[in-house]
Each structure stands twice: as structure tokens, then as C-alpha cells.
N, C-alpha and C. Protein backbone atom coordinates (compact mmCIF):
# COMPACT_ATOMS: atom_id res chain seq x y z
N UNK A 1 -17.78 50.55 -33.09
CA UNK A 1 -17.17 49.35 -32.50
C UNK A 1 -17.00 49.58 -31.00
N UNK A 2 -17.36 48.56 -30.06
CA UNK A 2 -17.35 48.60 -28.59
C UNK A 2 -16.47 48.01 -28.22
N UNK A 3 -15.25 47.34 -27.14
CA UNK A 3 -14.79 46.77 -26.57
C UNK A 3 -15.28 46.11 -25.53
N UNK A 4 -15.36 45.44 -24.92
CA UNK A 4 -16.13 45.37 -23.31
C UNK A 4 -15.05 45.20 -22.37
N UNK A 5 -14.82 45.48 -21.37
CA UNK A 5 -14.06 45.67 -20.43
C UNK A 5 -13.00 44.43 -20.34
N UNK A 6 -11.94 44.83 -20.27
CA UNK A 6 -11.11 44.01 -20.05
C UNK A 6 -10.34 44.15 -18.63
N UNK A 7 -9.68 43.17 -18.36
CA UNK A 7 -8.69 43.22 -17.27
C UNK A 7 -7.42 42.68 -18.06
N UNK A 8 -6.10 43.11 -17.98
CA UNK A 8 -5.26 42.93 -19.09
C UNK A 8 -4.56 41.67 -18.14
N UNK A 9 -4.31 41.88 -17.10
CA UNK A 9 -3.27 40.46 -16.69
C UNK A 9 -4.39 39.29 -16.92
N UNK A 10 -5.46 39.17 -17.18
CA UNK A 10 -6.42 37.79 -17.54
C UNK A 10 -5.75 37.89 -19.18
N UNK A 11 -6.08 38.91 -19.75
CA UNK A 11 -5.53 38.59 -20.92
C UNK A 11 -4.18 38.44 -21.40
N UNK A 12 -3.12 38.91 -20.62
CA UNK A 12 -1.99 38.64 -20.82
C UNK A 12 -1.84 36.78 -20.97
N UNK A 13 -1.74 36.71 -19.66
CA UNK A 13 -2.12 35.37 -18.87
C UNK A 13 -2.71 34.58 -20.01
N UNK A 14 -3.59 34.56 -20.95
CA UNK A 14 -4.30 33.95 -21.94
C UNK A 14 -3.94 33.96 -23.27
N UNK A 15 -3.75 34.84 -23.75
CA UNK A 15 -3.15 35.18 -24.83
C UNK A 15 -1.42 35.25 -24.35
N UNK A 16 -1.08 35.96 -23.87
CA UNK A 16 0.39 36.29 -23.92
C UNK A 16 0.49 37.44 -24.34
N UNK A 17 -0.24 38.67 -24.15
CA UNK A 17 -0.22 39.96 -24.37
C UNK A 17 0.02 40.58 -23.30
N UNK A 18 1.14 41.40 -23.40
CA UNK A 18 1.29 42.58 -22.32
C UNK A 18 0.41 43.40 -22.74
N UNK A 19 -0.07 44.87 -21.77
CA UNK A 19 -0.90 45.64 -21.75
C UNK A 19 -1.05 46.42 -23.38
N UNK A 20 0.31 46.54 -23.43
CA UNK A 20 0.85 47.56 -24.38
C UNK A 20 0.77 47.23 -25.64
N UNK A 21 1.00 45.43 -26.01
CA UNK A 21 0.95 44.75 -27.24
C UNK A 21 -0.70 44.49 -26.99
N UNK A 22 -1.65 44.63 -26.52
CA UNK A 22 -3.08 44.66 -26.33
C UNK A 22 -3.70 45.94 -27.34
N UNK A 23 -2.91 47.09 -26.46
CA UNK A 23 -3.76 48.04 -27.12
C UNK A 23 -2.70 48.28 -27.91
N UNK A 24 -1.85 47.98 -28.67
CA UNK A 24 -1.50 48.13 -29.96
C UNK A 24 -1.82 46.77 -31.23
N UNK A 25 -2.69 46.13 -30.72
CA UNK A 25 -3.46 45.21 -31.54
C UNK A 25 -5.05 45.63 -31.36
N UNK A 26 -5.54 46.12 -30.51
CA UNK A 26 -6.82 46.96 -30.35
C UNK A 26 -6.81 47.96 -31.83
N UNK A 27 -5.86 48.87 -31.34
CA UNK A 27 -5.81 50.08 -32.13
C UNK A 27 -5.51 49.67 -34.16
N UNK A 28 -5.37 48.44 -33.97
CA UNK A 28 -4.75 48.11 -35.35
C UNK A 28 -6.46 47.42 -35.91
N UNK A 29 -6.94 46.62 -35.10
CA UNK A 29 -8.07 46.03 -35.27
C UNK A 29 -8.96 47.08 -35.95
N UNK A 30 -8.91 47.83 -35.01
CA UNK A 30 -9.87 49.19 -34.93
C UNK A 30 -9.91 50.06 -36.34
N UNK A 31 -8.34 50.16 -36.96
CA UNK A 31 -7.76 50.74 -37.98
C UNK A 31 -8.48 50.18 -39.05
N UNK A 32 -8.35 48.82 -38.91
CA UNK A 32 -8.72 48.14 -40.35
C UNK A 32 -10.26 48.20 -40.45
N UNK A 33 -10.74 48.13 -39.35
CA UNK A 33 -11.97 48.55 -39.51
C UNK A 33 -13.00 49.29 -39.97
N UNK A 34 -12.33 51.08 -40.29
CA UNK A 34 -12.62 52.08 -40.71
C UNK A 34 -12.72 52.97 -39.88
N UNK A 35 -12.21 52.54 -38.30
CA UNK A 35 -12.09 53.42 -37.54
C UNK A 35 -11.37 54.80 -37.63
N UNK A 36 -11.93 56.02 -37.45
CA UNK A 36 -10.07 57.22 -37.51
C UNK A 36 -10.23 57.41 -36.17
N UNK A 37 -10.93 57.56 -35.06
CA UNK A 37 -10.67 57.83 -33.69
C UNK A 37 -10.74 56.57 -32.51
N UNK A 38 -10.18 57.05 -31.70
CA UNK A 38 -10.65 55.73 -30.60
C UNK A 38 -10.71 56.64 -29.00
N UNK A 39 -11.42 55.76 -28.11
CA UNK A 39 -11.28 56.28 -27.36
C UNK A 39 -11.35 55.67 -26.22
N UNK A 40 -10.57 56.06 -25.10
CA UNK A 40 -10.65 54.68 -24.22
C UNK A 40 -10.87 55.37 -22.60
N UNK A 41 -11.41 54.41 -21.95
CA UNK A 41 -11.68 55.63 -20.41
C UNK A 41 -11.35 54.16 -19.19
N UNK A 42 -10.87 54.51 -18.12
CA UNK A 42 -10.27 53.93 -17.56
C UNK A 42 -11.00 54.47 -15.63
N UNK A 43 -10.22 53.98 -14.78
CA UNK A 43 -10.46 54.83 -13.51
C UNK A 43 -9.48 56.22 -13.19
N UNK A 44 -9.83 56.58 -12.43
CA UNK A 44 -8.89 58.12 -12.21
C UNK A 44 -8.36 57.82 -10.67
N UNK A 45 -8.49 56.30 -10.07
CA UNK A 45 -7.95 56.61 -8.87
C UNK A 45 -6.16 55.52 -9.35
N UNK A 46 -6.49 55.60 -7.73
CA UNK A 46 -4.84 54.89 -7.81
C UNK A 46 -4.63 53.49 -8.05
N UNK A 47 -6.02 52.53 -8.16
CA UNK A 47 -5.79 50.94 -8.89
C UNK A 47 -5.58 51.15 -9.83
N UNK A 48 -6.00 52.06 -10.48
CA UNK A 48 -5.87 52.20 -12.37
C UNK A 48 -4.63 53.19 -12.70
N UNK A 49 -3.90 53.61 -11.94
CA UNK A 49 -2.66 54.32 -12.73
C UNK A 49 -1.92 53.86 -13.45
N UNK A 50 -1.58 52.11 -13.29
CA UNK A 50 -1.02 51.48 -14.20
C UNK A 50 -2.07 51.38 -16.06
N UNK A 51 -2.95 51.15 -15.76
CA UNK A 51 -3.56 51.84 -16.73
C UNK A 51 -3.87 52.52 -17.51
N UNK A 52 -3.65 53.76 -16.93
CA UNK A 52 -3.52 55.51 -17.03
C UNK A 52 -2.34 55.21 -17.94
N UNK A 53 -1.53 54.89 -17.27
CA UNK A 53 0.29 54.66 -18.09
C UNK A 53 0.32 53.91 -19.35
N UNK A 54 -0.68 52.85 -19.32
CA UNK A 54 -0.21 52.13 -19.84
C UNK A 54 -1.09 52.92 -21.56
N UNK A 55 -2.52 53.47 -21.44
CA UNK A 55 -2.61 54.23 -22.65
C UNK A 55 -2.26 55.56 -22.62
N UNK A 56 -1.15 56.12 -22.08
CA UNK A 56 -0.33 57.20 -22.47
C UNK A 56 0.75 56.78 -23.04
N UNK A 57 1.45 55.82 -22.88
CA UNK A 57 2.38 55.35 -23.81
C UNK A 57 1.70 54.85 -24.77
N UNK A 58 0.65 54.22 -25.00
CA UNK A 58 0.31 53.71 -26.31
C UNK A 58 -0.16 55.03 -27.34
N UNK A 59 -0.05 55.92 -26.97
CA UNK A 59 -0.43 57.24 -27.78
C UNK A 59 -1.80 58.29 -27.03
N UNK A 60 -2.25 57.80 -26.66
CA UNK A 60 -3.86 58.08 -25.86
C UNK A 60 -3.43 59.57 -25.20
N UNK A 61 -4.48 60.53 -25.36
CA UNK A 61 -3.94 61.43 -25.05
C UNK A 61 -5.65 61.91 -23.74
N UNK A 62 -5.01 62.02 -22.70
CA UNK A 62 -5.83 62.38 -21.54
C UNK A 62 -6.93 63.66 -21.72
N UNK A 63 -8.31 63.59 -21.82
CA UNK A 63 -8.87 64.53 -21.67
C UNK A 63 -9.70 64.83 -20.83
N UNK A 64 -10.01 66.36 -20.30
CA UNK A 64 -10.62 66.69 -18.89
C UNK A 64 -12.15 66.07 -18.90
N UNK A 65 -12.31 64.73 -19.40
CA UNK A 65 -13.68 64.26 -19.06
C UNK A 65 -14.32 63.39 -18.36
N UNK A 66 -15.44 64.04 -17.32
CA UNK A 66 -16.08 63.43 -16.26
C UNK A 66 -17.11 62.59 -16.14
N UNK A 67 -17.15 61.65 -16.32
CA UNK A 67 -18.14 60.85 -16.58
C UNK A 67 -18.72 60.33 -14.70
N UNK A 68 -20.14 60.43 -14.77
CA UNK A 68 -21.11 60.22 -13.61
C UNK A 68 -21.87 59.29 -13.67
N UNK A 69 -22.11 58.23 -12.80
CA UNK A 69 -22.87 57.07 -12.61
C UNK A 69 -23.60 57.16 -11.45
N UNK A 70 -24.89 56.23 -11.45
CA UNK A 70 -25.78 55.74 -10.41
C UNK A 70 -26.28 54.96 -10.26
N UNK A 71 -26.11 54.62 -8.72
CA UNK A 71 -26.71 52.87 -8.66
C UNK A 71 -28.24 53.06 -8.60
N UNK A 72 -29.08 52.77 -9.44
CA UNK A 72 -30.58 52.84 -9.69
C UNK A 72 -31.21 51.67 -8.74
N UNK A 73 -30.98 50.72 -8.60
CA UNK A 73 -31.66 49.84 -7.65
C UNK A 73 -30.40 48.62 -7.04
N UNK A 74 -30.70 48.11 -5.80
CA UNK A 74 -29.79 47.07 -5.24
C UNK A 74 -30.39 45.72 -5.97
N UNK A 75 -28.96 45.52 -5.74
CA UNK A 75 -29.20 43.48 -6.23
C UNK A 75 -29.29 42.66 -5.04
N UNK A 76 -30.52 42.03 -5.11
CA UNK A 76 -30.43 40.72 -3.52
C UNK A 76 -28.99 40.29 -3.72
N UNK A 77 -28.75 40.04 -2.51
CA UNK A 77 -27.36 39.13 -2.53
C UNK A 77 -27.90 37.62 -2.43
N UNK A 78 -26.97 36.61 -3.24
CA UNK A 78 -26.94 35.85 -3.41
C UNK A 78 -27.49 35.50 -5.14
N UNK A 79 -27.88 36.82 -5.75
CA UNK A 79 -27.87 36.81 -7.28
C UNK A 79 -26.55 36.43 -7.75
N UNK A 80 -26.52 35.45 -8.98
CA UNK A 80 -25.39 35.46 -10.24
C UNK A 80 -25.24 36.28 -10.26
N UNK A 81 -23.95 36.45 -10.07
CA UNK A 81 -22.84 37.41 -10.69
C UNK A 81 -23.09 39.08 -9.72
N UNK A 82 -23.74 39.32 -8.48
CA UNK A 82 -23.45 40.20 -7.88
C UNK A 82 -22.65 39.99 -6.78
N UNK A 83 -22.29 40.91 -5.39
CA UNK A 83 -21.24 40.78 -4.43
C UNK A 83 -21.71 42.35 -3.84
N UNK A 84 -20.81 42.03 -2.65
CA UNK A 84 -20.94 43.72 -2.41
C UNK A 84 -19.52 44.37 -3.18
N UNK A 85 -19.14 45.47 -2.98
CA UNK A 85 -18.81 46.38 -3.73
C UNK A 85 -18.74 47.56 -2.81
N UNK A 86 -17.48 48.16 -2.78
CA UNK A 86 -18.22 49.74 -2.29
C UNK A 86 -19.01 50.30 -2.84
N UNK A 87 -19.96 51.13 -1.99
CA UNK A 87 -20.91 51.71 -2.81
C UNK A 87 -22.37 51.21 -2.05
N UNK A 88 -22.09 50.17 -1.25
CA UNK A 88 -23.22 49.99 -0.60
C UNK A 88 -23.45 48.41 -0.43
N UNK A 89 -24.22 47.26 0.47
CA UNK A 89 -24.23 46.33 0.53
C UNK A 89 -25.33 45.58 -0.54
N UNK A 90 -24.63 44.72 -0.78
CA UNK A 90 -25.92 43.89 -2.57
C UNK A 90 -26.11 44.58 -3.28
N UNK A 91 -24.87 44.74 -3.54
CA UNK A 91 -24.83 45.95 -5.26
C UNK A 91 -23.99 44.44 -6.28
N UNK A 92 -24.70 44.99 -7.32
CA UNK A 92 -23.46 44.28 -8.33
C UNK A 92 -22.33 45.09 -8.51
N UNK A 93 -21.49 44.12 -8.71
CA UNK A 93 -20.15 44.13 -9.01
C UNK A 93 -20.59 45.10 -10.55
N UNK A 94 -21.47 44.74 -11.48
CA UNK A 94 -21.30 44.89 -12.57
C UNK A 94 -22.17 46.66 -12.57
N UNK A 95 -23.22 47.11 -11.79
CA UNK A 95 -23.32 48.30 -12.08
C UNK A 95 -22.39 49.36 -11.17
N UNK A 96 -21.53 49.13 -9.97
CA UNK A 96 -21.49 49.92 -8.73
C UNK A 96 -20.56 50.89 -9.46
N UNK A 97 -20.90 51.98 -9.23
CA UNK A 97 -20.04 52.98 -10.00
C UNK A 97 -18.84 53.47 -9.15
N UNK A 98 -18.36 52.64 -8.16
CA UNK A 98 -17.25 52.64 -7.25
C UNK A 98 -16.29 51.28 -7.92
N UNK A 99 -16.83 50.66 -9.04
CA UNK A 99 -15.93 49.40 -9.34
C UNK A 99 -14.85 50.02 -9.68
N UNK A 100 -13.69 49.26 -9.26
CA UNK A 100 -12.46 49.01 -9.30
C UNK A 100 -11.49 48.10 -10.12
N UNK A 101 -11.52 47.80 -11.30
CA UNK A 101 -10.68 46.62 -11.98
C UNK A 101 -9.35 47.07 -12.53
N UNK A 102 -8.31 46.39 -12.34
CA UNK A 102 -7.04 46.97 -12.36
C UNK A 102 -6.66 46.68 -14.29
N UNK A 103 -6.31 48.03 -14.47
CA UNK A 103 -6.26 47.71 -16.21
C UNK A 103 -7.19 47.76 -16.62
N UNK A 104 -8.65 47.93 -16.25
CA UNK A 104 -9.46 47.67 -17.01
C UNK A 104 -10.17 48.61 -17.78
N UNK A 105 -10.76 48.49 -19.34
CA UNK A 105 -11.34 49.48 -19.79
C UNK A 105 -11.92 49.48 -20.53
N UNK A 106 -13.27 50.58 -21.24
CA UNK A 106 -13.66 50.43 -22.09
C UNK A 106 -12.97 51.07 -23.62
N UNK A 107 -13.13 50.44 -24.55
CA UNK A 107 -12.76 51.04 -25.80
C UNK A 107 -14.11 51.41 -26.60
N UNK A 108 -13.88 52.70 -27.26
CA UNK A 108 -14.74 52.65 -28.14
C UNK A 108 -14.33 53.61 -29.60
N UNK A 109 -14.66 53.30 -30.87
CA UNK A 109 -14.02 54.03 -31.97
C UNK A 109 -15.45 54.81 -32.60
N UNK A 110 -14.90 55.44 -34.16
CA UNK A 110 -15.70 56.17 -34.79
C UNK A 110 -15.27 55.71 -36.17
N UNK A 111 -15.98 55.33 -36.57
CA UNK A 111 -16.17 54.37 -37.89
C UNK A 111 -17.02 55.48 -38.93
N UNK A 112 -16.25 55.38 -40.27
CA UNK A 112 -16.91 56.11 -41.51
C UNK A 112 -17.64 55.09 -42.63
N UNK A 113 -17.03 54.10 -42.62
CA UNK A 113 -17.51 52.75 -43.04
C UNK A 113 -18.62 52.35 -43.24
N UNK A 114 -19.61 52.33 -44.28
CA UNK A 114 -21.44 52.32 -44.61
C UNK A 114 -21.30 50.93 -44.81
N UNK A 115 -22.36 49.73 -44.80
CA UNK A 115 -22.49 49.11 -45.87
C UNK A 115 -23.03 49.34 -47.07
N UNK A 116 -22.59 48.91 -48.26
CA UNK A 116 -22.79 48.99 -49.77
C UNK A 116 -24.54 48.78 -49.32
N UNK A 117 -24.57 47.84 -48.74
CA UNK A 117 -26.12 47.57 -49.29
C UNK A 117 -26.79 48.42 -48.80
N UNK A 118 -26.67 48.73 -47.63
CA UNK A 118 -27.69 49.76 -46.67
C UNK A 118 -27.67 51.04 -47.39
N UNK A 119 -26.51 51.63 -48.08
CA UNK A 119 -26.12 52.95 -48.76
C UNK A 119 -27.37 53.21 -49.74
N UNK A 120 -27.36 51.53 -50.88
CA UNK A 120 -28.31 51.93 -51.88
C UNK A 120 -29.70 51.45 -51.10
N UNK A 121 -30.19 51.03 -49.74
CA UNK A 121 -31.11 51.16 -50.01
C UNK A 121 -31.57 52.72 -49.00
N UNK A 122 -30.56 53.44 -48.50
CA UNK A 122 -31.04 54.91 -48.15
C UNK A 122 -31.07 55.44 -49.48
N UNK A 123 -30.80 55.22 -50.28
CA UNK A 123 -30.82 55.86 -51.60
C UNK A 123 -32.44 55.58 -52.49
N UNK A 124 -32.49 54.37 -52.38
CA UNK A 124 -33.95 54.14 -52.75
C UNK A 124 -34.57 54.50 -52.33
N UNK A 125 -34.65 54.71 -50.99
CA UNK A 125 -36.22 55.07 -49.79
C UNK A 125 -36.15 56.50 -50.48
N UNK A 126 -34.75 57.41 -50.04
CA UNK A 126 -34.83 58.71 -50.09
C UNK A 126 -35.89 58.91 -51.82
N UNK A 127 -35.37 58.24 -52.61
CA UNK A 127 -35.80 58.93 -53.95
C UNK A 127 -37.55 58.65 -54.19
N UNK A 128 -37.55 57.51 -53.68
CA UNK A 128 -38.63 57.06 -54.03
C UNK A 128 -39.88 58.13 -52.99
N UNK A 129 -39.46 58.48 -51.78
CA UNK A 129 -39.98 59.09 -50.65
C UNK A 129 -40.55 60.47 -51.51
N UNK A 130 -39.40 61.39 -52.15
CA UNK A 130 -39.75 62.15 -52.91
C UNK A 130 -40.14 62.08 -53.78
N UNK A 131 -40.37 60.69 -54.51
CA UNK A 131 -41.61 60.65 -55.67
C UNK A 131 -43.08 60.92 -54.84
N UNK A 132 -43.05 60.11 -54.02
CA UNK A 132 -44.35 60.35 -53.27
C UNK A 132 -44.63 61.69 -52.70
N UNK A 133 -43.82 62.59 -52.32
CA UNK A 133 -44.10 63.85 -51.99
C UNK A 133 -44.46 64.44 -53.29
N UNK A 134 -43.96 64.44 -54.22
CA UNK A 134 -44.96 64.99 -55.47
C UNK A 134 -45.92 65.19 -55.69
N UNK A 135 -46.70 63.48 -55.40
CA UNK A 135 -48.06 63.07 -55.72
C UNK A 135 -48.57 63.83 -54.37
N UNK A 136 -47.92 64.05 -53.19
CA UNK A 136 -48.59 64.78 -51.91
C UNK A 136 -48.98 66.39 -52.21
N UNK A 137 -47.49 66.75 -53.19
CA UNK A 137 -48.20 67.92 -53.65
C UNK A 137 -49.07 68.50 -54.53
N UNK A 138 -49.10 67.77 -55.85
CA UNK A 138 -50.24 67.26 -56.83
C UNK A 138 -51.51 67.10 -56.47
N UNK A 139 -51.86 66.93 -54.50
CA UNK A 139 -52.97 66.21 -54.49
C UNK A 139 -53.90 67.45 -54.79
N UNK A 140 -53.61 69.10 -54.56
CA UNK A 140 -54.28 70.31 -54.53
C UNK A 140 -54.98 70.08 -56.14
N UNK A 141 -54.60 69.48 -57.11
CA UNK A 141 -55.34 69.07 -57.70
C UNK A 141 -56.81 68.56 -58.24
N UNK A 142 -57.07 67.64 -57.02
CA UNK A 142 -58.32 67.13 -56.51
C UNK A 142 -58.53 67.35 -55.28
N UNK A 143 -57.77 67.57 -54.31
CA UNK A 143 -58.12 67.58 -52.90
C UNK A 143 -58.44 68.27 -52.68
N UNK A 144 -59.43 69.14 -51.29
CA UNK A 144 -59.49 70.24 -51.12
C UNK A 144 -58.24 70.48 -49.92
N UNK A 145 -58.22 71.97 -49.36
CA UNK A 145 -56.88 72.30 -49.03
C UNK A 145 -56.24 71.85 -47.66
N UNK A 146 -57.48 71.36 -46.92
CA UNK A 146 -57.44 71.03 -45.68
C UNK A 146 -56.80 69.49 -46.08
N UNK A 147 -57.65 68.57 -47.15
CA UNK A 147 -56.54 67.26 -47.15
C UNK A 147 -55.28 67.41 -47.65
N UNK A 148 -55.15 69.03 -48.48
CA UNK A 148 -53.39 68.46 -48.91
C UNK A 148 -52.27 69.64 -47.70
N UNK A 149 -52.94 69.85 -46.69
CA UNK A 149 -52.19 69.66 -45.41
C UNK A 149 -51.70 68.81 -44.88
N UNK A 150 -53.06 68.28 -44.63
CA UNK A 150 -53.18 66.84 -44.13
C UNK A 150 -52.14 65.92 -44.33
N UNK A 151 -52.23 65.79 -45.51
CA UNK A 151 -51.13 64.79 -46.55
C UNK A 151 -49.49 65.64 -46.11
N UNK A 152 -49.63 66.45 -46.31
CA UNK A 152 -48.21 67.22 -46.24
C UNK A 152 -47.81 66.97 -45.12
N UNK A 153 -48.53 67.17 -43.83
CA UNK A 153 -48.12 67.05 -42.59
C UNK A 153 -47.52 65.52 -42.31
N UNK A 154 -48.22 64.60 -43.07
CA UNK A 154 -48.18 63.28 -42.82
C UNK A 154 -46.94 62.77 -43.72
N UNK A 155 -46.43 63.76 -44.66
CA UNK A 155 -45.24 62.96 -45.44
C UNK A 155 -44.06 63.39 -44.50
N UNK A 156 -44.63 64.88 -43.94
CA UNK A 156 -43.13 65.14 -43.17
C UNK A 156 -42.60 64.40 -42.21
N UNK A 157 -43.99 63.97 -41.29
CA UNK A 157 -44.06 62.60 -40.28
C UNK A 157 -42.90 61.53 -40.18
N UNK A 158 -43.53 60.98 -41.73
CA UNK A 158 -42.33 60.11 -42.55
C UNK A 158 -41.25 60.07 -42.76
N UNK A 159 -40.84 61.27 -42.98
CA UNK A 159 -39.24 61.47 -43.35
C UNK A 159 -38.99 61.71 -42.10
N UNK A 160 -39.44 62.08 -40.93
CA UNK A 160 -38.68 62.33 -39.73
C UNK A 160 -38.40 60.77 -38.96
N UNK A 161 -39.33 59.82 -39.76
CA UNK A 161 -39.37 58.56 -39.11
C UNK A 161 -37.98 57.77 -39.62
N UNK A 162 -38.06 58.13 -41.46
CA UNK A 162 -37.21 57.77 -41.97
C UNK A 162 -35.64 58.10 -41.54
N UNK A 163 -35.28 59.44 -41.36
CA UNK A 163 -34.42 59.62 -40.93
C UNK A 163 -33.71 59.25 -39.37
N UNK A 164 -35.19 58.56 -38.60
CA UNK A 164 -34.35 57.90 -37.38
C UNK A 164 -34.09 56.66 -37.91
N UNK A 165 -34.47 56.07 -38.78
CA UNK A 165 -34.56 54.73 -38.71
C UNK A 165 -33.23 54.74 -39.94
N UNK A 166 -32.69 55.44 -40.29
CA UNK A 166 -31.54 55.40 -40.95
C UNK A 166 -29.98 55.90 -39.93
N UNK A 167 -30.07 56.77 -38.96
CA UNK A 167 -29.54 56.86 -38.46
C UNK A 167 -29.62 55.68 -37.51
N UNK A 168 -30.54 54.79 -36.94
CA UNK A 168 -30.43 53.47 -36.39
C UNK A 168 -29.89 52.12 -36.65
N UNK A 169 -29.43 53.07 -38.45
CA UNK A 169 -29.31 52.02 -39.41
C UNK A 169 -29.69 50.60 -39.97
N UNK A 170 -31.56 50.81 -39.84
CA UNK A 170 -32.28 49.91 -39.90
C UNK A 170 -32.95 49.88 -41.61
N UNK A 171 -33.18 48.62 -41.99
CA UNK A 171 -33.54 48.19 -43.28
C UNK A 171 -35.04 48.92 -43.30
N UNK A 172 -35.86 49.32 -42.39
CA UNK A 172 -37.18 48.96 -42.31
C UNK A 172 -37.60 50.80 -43.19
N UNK A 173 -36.11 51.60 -43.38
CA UNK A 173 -36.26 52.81 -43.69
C UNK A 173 -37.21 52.39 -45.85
N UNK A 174 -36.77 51.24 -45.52
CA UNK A 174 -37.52 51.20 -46.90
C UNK A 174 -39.14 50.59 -47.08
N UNK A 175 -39.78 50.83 -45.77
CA UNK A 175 -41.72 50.61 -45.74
C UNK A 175 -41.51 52.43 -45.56
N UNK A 176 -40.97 52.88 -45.51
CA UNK A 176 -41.32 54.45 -45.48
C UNK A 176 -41.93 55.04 -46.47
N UNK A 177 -41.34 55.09 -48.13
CA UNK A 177 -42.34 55.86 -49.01
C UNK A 177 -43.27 54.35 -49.14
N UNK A 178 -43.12 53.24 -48.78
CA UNK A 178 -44.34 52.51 -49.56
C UNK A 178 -45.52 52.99 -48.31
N UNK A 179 -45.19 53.29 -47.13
CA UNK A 179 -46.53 53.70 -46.37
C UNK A 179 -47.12 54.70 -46.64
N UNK A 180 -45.79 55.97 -47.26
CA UNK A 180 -46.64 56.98 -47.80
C UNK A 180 -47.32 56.78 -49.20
N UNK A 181 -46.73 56.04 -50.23
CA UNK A 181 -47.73 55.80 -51.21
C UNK A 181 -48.88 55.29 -50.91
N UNK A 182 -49.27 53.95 -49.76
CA UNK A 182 -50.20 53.62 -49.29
C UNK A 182 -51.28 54.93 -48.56
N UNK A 183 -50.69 55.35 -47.76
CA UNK A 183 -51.66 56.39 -47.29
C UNK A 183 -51.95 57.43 -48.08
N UNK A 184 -51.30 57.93 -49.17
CA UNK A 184 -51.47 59.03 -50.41
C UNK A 184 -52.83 58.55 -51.29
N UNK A 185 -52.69 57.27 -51.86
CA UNK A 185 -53.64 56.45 -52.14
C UNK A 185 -55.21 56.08 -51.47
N UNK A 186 -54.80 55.66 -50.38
CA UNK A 186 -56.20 55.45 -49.60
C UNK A 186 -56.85 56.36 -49.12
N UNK A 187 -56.39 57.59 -48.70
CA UNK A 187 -56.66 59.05 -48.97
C UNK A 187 -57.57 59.24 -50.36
N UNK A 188 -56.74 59.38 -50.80
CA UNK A 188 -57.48 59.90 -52.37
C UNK A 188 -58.35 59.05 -52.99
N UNK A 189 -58.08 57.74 -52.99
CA UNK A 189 -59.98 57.26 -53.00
C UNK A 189 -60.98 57.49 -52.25
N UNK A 190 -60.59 57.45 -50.83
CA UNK A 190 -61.57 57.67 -50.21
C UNK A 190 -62.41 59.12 -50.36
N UNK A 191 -61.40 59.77 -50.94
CA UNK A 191 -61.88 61.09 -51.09
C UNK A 191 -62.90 61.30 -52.55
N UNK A 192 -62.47 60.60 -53.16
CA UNK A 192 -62.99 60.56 -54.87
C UNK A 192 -64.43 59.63 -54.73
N UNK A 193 -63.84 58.90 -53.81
CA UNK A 193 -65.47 58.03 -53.99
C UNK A 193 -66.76 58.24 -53.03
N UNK A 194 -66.38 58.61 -51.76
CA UNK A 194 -67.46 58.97 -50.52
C UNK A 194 -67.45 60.68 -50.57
N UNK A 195 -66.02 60.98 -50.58
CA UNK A 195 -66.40 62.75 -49.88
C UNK A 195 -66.40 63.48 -51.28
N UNK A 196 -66.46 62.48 -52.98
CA UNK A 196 -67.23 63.28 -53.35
C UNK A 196 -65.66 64.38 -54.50
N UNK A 197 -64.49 64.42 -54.13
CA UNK A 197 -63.68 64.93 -54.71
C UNK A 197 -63.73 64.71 -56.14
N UNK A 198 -63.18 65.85 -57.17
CA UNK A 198 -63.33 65.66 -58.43
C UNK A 198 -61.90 66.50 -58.95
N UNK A 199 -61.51 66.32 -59.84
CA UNK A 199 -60.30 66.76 -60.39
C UNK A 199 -61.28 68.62 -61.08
């Protein structure tokens, strides 16, 4: 879960939240969510000490970490939504790593929380993935030894694909064993019928 930057007197002002009833409705949001950590980063100069204060009383506990930015390219002036900024003339407001917003900050948590559905279908890919590694190892059977490298090298491929695309937490982890059944397959005919393979 992300927050995006806030400035708290806009939100006070709007809602009717002081700083403090903010991030103790943040932190509750966050809770129900499946969050157990949070973490919030602010400025270290002197616009943001009210800030600083304001998540040390909410529980937030300060740690020695330095975070480094760079302005990679200028913005023409007269772009939406840029200005100057310290930091240099026709910078955005939104990358200059000299910005200044009073109160303002990012939140971010750590969530244990899967969806049900995504769970069973890492569960399908995974099992089914290792049915197909079977048939990859089975292929020494008919194959000669150079294709059931081949094959081997190419299932591991897979699972390394699979495992980003689950940690990305993308659906698509389930064309993974059907590509390897596909390529296990088209392999092994091709091998049985042109190059001649025989059990």
C-alpha cells in the first residue's frame, strides 16, 4: 500500500483532520488492511520539523536513513504543473529533490495479505510446472542427451520466469507450464518424426 504525498493543513482544511487524527486513521486503514509495518519519511530540514513531531508522537520511531535523489533532466518552463524550485531554474516542483512541503509525506506499509485466487493459481502453475519437468526428465528416454539438456535448460528458464512473474504478482504465471508442455511436445515430435528419434 502507497500513500501519495500529502500536505496535512489541505487536508485538515478538507476533511477536518488534524495531523495527528490523519495518521492515526492512516495507521488504522493500513491495519485493516493486513498491513504489520508502516513506514513514513518526511524532510530532515527545518519546514518539516512540525512533521518530524508530528510522527513521533503518533508512535513512528526515527531511523538513521538516507535517502538520495537526482534531477535527471530540466522541465521547459511554462510546462503543467512545473515552476522553479531550488535546485535549479525549470525544474519541476514534482521531481526537485530540494522540494519542500510542510507536513508532507510519503507512507508506505508491508502487507502479508495474498489473494485467495492468485494463491490457487501459484499453486496450479507450480504443480502442473512440475508435471512437465517429469516429462523433461523422461525425455532421456527417446531423446538423445544433448536434447534432454536442452529441454532441462529450457524448463529452468521457466521457472525463473515463473517465479518473477509471481513475485510481480501477475496471472500470466499460469502460460508457464502450458509453454513448457508446448515446447516439451514440439520438441519431441520434431524429434520422432525428422531427426529420426525412437524410444
Amino acid at each position: 500500500m502507497h500513500l501519495r504525498t500529502f500536505r496535512a493543513g489541505d487536508l485538515e482544511a478538507l476533511l477536518g483532520l488534524t495531523g495527528r487524527a490523519l495518521i492515526e486513521a492512516t495507521s488504522a486503514a493500513m491495519r485493516a488492511a493486513g498491513c504489520v509495518v508502516a513506514w513514513a519519511s518526511t524532510g530532515g530540514d527545518d519546514a518539516h520539523a512540525s512533521a518530524r513531531a508530528a510522527y513521533a508522537a503518533g508512535g513512528f520511531t526515527p531511523l538513521p536513513t538516507v535517502f538520495y535523489s537526482r534531477v535527471l533532466q530540466q522541465v521547459p518552463r511554462g510546462r503543467p504543473g512545473s515552476r522553479d524550485v531550488p535546485g535549479g531554474p525549470g525544474l519541476s516542483a514534482r521531481s526537485s529533490p530540494l522540494r519542500t512541503r510542510r507536513a508532507g509525506a510519503h507512507s508506505v506499509c508491508m502487507t502479508t495479505r495474498r489473494q485467495p485466487g492468485f494463491v490457487l493459481a501459484i499453486v496450479l502453475a507450480a504443480v502442473a510446472h512440475l508435471v512437465a519437468g517429469y516429462f523433461y526428465l523422461a525425455s532421456g528416454l527417446m531423446a538423445p542427451l544433448w536434447a534432454v539438456v536442452l529441454l532441462l535448460v529450457w524448463w529452468a528458464v521457466l521457472t525463473v520466469v515463473g517465479v518473477r512473474l509471481v513475485q510481480r504478482r501477475s496471472y500470466l504465471v499460469l502460460l508457464v507450464p502450458v509453454v513448457a508442455a508446448v515446447s516439451w511436445f514440439g520438441l519431441m515430435s520434431f524429434g520422432g518424426q525428422v531427426l529420426g528419434w525412437t524410444p
